[in-house]
C-alpha atoms as a PDB file:
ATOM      1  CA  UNK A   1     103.839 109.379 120.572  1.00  0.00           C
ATOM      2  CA  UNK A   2     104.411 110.499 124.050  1.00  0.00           C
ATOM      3  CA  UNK A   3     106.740 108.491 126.540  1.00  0.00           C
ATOM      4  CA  UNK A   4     106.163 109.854 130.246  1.00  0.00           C
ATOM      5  CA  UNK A   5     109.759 109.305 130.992  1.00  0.00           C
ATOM      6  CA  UNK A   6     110.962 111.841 128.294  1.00  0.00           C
ATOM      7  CA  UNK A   7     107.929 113.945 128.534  1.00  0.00           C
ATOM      8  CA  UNK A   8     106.034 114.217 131.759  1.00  0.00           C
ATOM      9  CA  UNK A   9     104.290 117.591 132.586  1.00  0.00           C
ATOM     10  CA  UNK A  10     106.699 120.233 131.063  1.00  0.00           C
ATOM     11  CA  UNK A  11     107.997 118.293 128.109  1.00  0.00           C
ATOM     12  CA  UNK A  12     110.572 117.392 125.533  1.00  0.00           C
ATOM     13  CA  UNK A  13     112.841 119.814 124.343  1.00  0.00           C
ATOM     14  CA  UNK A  14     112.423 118.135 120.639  1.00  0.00           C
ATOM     15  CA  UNK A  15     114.291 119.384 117.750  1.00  0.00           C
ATOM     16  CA  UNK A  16     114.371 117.528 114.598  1.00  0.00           C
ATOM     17  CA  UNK A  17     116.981 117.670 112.046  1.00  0.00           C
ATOM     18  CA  UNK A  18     116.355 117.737 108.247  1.00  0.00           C
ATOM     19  CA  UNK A  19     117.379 114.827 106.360  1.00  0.00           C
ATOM     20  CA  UNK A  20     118.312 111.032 107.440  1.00  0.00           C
ATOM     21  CA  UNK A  21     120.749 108.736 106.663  1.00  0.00           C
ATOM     22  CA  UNK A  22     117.814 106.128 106.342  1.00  0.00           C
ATOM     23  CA  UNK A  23     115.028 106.452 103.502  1.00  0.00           C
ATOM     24  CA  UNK A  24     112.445 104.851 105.139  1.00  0.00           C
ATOM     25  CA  UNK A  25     109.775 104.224 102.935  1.00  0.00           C
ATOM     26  CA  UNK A  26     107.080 104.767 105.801  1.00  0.00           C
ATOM     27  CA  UNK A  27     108.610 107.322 108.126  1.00  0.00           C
ATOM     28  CA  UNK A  28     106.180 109.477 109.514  1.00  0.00           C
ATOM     29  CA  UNK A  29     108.248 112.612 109.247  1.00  0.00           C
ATOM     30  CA  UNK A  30     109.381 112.373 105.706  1.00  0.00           C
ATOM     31  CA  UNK A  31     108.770 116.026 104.990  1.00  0.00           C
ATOM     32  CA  UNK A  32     111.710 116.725 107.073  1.00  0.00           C
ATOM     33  CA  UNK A  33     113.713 113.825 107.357  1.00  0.00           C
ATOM     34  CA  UNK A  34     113.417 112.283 103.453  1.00  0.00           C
ATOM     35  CA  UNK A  35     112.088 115.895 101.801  1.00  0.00           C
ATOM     36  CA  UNK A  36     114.561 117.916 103.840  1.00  0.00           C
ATOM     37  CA  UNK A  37     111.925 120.797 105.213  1.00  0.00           C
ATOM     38  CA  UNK A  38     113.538 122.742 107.330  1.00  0.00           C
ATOM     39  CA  UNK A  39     115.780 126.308 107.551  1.00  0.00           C
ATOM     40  CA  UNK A  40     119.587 126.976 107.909  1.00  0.00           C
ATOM     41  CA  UNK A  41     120.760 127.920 110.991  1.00  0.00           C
ATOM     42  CA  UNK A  42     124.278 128.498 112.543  1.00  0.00           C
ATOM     43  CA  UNK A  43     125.919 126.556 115.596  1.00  0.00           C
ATOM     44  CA  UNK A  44     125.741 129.598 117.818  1.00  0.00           C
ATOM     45  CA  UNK A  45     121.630 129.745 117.055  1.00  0.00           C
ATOM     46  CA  UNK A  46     121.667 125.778 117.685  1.00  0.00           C
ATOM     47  CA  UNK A  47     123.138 126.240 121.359  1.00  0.00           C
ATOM     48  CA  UNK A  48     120.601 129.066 121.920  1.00  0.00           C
ATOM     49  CA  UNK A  49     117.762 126.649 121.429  1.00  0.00           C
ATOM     50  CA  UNK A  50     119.235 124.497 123.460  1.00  0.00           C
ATOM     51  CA  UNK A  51     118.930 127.053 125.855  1.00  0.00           C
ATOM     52  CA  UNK A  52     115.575 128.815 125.464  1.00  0.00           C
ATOM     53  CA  UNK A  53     114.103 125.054 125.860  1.00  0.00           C
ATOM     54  CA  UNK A  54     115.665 124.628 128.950  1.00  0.00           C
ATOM     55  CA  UNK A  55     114.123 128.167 129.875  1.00  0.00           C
ATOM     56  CA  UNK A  56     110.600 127.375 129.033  1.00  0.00           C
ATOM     57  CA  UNK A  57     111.316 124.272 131.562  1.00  0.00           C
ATOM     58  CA  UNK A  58     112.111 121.220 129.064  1.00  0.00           C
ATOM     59  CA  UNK A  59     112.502 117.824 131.150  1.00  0.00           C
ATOM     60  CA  UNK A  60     115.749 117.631 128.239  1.00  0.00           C
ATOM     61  CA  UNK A  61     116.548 118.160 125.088  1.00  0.00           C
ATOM     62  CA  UNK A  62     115.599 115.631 122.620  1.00  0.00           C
ATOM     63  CA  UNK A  63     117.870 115.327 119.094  1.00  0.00           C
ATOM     64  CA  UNK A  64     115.798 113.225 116.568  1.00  0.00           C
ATOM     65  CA  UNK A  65     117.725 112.320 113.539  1.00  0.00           C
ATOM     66  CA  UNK A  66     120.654 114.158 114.678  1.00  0.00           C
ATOM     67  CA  UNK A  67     123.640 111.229 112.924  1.00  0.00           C
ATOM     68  CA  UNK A  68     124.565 113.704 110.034  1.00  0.00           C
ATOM     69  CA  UNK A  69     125.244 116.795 111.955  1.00  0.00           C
ATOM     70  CA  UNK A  70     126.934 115.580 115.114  1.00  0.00           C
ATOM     71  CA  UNK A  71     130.089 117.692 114.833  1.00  0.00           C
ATOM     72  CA  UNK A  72     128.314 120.822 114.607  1.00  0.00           C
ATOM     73  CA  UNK A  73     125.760 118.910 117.622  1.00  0.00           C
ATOM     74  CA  UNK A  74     128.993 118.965 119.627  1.00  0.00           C
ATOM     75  CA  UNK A  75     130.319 122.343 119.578  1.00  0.00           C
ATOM     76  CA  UNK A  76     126.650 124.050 119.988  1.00  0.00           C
ATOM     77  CA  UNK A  77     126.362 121.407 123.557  1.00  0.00           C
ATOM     78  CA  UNK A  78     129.732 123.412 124.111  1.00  0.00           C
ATOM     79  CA  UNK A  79     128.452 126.807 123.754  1.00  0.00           C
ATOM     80  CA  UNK A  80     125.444 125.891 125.565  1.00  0.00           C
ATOM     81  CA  UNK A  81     126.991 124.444 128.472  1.00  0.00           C
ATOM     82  CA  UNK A  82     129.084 127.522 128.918  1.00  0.00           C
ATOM     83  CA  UNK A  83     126.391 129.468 128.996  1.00  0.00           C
ATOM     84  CA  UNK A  84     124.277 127.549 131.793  1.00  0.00           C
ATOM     85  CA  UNK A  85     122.629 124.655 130.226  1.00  0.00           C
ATOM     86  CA  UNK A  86     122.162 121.463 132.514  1.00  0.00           C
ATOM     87  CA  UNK A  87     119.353 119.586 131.270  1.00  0.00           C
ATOM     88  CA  UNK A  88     119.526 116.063 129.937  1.00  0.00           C
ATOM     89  CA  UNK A  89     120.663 115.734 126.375  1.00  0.00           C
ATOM     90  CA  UNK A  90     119.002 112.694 124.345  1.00  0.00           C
ATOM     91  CA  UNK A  91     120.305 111.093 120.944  1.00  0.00           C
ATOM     92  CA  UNK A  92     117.169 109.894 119.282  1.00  0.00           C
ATOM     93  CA  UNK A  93     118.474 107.618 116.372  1.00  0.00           C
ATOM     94  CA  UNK A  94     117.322 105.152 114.090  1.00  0.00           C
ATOM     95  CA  UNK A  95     120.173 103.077 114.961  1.00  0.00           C
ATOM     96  CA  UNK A  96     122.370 102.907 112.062  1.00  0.00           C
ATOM     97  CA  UNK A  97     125.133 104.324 113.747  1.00  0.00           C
ATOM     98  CA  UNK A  98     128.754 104.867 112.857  1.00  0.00           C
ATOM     99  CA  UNK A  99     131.055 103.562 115.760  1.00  0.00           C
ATOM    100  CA  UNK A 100     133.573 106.118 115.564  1.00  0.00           C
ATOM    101  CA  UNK A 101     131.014 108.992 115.772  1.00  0.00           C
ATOM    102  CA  UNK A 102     129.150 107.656 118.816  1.00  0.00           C
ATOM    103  CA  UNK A 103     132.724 107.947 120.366  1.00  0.00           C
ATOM    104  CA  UNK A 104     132.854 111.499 119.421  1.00  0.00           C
ATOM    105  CA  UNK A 105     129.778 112.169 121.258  1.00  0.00           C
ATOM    106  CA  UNK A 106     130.842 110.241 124.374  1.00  0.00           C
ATOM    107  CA  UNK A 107     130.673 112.780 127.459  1.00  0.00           C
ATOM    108  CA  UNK A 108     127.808 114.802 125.555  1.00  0.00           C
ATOM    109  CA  UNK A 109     125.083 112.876 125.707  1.00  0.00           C
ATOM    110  CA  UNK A 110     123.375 111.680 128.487  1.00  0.00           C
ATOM    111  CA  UNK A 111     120.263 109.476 127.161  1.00  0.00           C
ATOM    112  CA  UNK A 112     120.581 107.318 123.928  1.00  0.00           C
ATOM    113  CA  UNK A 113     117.049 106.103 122.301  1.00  0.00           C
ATOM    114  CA  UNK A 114     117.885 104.325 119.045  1.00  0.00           C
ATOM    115  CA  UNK A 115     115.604 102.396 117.133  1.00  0.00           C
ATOM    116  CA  UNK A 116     116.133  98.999 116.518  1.00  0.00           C
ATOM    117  CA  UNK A 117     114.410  98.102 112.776  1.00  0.00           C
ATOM    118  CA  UNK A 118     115.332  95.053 111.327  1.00  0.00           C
ATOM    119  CA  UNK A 119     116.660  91.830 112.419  1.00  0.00           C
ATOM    120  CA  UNK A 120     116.530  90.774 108.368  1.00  0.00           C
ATOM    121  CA  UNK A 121     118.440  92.790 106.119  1.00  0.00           C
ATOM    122  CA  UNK A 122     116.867  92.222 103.078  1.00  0.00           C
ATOM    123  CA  UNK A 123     113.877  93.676 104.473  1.00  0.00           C
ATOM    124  CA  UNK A 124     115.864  97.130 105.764  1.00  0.00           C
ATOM    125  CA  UNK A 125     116.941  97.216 102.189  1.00  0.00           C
ATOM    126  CA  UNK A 126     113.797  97.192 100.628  1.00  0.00           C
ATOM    127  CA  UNK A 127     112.361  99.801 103.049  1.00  0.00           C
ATOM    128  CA  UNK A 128     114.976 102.065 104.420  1.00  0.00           C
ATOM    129  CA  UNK A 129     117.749 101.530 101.461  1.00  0.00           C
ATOM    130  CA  UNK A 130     120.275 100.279 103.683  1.00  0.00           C
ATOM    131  CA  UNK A 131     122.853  97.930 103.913  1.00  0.00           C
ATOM    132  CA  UNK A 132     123.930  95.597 106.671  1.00  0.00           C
ATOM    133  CA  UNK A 133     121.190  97.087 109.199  1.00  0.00           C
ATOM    134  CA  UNK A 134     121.424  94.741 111.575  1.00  0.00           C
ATOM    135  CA  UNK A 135     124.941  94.076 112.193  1.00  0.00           C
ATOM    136  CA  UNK A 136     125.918  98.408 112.229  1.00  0.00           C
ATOM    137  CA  UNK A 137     122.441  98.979 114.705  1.00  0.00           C
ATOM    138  CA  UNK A 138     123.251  96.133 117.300  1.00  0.00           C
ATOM    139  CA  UNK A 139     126.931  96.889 117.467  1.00  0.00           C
ATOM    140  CA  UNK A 140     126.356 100.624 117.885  1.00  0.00           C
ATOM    141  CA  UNK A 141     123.345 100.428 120.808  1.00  0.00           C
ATOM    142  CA  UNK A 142     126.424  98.051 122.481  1.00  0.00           C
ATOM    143  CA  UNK A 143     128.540 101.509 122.384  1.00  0.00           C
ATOM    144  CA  UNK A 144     125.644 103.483 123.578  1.00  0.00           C
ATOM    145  CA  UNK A 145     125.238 101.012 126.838  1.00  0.00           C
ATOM    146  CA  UNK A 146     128.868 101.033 127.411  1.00  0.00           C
ATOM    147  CA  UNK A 147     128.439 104.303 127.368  1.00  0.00           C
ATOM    148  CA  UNK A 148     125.319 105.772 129.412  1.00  0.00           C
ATOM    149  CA  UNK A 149     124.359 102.370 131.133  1.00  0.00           C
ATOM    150  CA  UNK A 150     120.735 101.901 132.343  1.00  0.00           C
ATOM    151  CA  UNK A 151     118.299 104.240 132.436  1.00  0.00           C
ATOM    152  CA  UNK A 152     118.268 106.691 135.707  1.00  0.00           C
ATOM    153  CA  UNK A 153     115.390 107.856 136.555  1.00  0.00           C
ATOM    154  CA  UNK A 154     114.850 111.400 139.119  1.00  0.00           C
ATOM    155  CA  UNK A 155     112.036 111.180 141.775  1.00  0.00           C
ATOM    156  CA  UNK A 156     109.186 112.222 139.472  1.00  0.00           C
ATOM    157  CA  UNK A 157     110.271 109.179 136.991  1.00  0.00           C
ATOM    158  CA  UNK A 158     111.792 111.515 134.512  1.00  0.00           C
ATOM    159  CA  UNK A 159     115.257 110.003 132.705  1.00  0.00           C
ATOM    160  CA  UNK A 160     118.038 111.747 133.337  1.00  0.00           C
ATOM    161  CA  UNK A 161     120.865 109.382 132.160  1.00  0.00           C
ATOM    162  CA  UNK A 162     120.833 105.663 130.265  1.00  0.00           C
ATOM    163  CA  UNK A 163     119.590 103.858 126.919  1.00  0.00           C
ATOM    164  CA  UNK A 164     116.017 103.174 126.203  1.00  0.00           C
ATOM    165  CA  UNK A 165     115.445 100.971 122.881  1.00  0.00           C
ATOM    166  CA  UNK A 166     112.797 101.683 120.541  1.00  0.00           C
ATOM    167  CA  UNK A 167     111.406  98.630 118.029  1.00  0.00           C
ATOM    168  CA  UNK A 168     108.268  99.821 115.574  1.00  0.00           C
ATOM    169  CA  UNK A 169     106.363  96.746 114.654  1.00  0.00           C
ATOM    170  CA  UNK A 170     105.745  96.352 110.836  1.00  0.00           C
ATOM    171  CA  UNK A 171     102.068  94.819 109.710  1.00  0.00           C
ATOM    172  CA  UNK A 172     102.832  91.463 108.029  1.00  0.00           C
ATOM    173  CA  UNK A 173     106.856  91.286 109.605  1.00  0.00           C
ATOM    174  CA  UNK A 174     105.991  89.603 112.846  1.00  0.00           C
ATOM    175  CA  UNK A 175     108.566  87.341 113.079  1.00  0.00           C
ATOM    176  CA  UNK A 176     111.149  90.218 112.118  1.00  0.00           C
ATOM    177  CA  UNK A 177     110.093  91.780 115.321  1.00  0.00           C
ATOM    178  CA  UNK A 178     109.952  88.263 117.791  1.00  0.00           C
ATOM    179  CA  UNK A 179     114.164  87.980 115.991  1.00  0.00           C
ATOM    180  CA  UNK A 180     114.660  91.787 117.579  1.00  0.00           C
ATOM    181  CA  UNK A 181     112.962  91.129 121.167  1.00  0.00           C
ATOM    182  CA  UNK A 182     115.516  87.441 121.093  1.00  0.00           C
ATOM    183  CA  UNK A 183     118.462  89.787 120.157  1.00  0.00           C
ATOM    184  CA  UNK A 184     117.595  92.659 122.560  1.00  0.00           C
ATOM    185  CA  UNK A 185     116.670  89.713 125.644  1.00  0.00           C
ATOM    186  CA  UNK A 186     119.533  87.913 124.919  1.00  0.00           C
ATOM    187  CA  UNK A 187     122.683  90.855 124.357  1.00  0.00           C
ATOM    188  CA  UNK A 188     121.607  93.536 126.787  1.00  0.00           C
ATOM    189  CA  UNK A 189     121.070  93.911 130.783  1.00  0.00           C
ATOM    190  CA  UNK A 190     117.492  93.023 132.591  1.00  0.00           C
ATOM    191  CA  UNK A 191     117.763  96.707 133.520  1.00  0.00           C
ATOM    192  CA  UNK A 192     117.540  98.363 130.011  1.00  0.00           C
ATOM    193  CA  UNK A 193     114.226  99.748 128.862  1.00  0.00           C
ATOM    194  CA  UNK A 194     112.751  98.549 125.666  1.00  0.00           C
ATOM    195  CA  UNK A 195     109.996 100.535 123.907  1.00  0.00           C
ATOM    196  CA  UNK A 196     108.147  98.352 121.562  1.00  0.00           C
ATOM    197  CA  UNK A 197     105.632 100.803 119.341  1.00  0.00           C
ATOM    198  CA  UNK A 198     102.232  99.400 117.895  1.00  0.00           C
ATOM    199  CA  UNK A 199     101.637 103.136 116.095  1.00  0.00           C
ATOM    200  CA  UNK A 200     102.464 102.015 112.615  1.00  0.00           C
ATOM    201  CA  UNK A 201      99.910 103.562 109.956  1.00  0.00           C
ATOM    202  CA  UNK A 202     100.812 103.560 106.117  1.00  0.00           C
ATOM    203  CA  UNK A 203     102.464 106.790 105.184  1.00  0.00           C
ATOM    204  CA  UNK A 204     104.624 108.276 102.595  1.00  0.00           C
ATOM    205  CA  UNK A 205     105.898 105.544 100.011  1.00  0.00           C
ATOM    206  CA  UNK A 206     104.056 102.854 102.379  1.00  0.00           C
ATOM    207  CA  UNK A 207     100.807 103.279 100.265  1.00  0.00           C
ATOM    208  CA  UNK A 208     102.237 101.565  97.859  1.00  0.00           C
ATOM    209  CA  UNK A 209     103.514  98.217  99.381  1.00  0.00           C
ATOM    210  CA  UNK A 210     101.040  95.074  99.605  1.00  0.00           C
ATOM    211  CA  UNK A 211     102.727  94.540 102.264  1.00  0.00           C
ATOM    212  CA  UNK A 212     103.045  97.501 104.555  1.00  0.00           C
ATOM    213  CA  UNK A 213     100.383  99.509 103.242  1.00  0.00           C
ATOM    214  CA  UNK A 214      98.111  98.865 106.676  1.00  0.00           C
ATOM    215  CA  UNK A 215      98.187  99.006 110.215  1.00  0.00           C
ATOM    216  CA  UNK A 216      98.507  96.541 112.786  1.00  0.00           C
ATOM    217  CA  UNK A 217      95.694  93.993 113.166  1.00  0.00           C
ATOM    218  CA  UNK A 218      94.703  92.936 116.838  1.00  0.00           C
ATOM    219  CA  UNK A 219      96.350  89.379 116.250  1.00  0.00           C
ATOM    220  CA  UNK A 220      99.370  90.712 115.480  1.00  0.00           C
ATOM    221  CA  UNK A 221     100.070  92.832 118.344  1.00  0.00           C
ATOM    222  CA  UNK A 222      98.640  90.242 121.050  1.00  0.00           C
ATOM    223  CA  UNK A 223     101.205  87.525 119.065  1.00  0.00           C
ATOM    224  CA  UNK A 224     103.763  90.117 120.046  1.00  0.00           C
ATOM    225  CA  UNK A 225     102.487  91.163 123.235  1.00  0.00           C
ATOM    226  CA  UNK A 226     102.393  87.162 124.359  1.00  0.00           C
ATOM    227  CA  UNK A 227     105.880  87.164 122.577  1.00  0.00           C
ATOM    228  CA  UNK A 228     107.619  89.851 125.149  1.00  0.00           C
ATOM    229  CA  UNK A 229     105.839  88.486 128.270  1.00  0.00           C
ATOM    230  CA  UNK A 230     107.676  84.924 126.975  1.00  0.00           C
ATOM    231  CA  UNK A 231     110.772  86.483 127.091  1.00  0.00           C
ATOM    232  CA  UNK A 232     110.088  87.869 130.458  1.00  0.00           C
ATOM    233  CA  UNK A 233     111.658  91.173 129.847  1.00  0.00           C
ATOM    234  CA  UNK A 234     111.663  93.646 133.126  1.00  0.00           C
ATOM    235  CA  UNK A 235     111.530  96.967 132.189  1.00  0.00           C
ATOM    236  CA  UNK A 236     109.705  98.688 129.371  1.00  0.00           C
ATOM    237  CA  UNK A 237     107.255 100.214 127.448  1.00  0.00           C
ATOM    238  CA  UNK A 238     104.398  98.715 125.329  1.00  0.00           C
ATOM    239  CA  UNK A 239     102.291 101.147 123.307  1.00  0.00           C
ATOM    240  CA  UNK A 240      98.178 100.194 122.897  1.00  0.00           C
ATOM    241  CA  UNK A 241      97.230  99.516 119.529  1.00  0.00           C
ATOM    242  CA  UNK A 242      95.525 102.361 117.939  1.00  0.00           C
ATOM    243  CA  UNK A 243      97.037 105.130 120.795  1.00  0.00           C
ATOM    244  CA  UNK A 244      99.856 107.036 120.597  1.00  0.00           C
ATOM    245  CA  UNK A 245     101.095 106.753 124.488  1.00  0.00           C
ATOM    246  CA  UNK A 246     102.733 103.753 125.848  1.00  0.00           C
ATOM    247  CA  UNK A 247     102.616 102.596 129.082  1.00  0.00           C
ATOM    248  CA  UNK A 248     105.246 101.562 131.586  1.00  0.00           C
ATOM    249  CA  UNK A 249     104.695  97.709 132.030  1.00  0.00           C
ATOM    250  CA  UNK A 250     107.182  96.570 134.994  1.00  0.00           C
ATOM    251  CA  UNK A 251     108.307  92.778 134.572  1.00  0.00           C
ATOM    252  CA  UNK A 252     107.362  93.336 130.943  1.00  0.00           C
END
């Protein structure tokens, strides 16, 4: 899924991170993030990837399920900085976030995109094994604003500083994602991008749910589609059904 303020012409610097603190039953990267494919590299390697991306022109660099390694996160942005790196850095969570650790990171990163799952959290049990989703994901993206603010934007629409929020909408869980829009209208600034995905497709463990175990249907993304334009939301991003680009809708 590309989102032209992350990406644009030369990129995100993505690196992803073995292993979750989620077990999402659908994720799309489970090979990595539930089956833990990936190699074992040192904190001095991590800060020199950090800088050959910004070398080969990254628009930032973009850590996707970085929660369990954040120390060692910290001391290769050190390293890195030293040694000339000045692009954006971006946290790209799934939300369930740990209070004391987003302090930690305070100063470090410049762009926090968390998901935002469930509003229920007997559903984020059943599907990402988690307890007390809801409560843990909204009070944490309140740290990230406090922390970053709005999105920033240079002169070729490219972030450089602020929290976008991410919300994938589940096939037959409508009315979980209309409860996340309310919360995310009603507890953040007019100014904060929200990312609402329509890319769902059953994967992994999804197969196997009546429930989950098929995409989107047409009604269900125009009943959320009439749902965000209700809300009047003014800045965002609302991805077509059946691509894997959104598109920047002003005034929502």
């Amino acid at each position: 899924m590309k989102n032209r303020v992350l990406v644009e012409k030369n990129g995100s610097g993505t690196i992803f991170f073995s292993n979750c603190n989620l077990n999402c039953k659908y994720c799309q990267n489970y090979k990595i993030s539930q089956l833990g494919k990936g190699k074992y590299i040192t904190i001095e390697e991590l800060a020199d990837i950090f800088i050959s991306q910004q070398k080969n022109k990254a628009n930032n660099i973009n850590l996707v399920t970085p929660t369990m390694y954040v120390e060692q996160i910290i001391e290769a942005i050190k390293i890195a900085r030293e040694n000339g790196l000045n692009i954006p850095i971006i946290y790209n969570s799934n939300g369930y976030e740990n209070i004391e650790t987003l302090k930690m990171l305070n100063g470090y990163i410049d762009v926090y995109l968390p998901d935002l799952k469930y509003a229920d959290n007997d559903i984020a049990k059943k599907y990402s094994n988690i307890e007390n989703y809801f409560e843990i994901a909204t009070q944490a993206i309140k740290e990230m604003y406090n922390q970053v603010g709005a999105p920033i934007l240079d002169e070729k629409g490219i972030i450089k500083k602020g929290l976008i929020v991410r919300h994938l909408v589940l096939p037959n869980y409508i009315e979980n994602s209309k409860r996340i829009l309310k919360w995310l209208k009603e507890n953040l600034e007019e100014n904060v991008y929200v990312s609402i995905m329509a890319q769902y497709f059953p994967t992994y463990k999804a197969k196997e749910d009546e429930y989950i175990n098929r995409k989107l249907t047409k009604e269900e993304y125009e009943e959320i589609e009439e749902y965000i334009y209700q809300l009047d939301f003014k800045n965002g991003y609302m991805q077509d059904l059946g691509e894997h680009e959104e598109e920047y809708v002003p005034n929502f």
